[in-house]
Protein backbone atom coordinates (compact mmCIF):
# COMPACT_ATOMS: atom_id res chain seq x y z
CA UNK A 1 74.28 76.80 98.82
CA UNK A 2 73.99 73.68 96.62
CA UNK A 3 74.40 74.34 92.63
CA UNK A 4 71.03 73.28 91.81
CA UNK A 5 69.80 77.31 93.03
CA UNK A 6 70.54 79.52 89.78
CA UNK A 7 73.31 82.05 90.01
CA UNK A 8 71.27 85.70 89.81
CA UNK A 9 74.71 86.87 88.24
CA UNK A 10 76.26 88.84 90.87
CA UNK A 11 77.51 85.26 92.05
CA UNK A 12 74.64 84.76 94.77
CA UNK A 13 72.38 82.12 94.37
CA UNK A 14 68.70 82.45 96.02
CA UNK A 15 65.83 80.09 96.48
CA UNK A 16 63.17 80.58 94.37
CA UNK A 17 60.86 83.42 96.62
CA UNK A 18 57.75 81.25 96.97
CA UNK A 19 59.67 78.15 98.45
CA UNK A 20 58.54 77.03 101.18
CA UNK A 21 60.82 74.48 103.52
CA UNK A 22 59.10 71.14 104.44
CA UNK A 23 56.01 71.26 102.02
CA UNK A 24 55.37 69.86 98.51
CA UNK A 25 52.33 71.25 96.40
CA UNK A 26 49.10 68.88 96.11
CA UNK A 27 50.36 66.77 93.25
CA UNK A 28 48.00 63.82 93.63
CA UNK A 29 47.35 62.62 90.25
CA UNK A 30 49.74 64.52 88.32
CA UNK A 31 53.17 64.88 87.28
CA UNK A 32 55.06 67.43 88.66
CA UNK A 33 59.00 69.07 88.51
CA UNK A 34 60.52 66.69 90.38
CA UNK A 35 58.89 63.56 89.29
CA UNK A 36 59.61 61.20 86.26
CA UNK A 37 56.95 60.16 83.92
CA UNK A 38 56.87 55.90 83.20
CA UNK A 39 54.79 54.05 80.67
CA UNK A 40 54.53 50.44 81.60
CA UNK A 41 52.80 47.46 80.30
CA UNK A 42 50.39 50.56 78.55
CA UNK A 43 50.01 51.99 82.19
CA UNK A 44 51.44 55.49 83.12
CA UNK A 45 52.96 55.92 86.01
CA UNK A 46 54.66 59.69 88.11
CA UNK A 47 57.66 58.19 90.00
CA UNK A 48 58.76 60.93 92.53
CA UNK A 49 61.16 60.62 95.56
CA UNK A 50 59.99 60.44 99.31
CA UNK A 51 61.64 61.69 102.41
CA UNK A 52 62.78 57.68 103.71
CA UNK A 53 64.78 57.86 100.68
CA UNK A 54 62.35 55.84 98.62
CA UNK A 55 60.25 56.32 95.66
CA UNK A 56 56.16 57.41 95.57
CA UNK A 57 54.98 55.74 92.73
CA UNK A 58 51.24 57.82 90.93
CA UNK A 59 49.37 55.84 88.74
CA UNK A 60 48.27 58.58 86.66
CA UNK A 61 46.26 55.94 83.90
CA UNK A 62 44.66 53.97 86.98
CA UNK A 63 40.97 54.38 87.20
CA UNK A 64 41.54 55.47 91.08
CA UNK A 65 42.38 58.84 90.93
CA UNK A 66 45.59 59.41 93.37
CA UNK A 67 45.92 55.94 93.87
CA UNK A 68 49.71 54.14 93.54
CA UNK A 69 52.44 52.93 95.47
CA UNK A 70 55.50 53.58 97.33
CA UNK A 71 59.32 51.29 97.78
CA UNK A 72 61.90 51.86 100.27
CA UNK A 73 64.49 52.24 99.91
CA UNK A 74 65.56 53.10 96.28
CA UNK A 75 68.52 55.15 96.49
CA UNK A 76 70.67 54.44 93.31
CA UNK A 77 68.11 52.29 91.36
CA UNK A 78 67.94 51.96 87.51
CA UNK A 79 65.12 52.46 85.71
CA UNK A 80 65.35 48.91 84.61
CA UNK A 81 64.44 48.28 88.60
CA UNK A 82 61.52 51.32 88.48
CA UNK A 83 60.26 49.40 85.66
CA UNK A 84 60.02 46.37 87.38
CA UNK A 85 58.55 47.73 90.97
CA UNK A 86 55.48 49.18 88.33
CA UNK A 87 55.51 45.24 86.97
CA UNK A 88 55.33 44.12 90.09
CA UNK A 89 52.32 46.16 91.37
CA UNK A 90 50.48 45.81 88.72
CA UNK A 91 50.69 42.01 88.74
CA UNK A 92 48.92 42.12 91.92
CA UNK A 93 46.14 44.78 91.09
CA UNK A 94 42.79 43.47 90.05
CA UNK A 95 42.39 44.85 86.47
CA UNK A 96 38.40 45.10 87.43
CA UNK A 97 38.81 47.12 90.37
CA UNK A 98 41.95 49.01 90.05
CA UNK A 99 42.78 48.07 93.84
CA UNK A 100 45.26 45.45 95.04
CA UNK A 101 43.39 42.27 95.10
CA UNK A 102 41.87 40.47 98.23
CA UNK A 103 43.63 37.61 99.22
């Protein structure tokens, strides 16, 4: 098993019981274990990994509860380039609405 299960100290390592394969708890508007928190341009942000090896990005400060973006792929990027997918969005997000703007 990978190293990231905690030895129970007879040398086994075990899942944590209530895992469950293939699911991930309702998060939707909140931070959870596996995501990281950002603060840009006074705008906060969960940043959390998807399964087409991208990144889900929460806008937890948005008026749109839920509402965000996602980039694919994003293996390997600094937060430098996290930073600047959040810059990115929210140049294109009317401030009024909190949706992307209409063309």
């Amino acid at each position: 098993m990978k190293a990231i299960y905690p030895d129970n100290g007879d040398g086994d390592r075990e899942a944590h019981p209530q895992a469950v394969p293939g699911l991930r708890p309702d998060t939707e508007g909140a931070a959870d274990g596996t995501s990281l928190t950002l603060e840009v341009n006074g705008e906060v942000f969960a940043c959390r990994p998807n399964e087409s090896g991208g990144t889900d990005y929460t806008w937890l400060s948005g008026p749109n509860p839920g509402y965000g973006f996602g980039v694919s792929p994003t293996l390997n990027q600094s937060l430098d380039e996290h930073v600047q997918n959040i810059r990115d969005f929210l140049d294109i997000v009317d401030p009024a609405t909190g949706y992307l703007e209409d063309d």
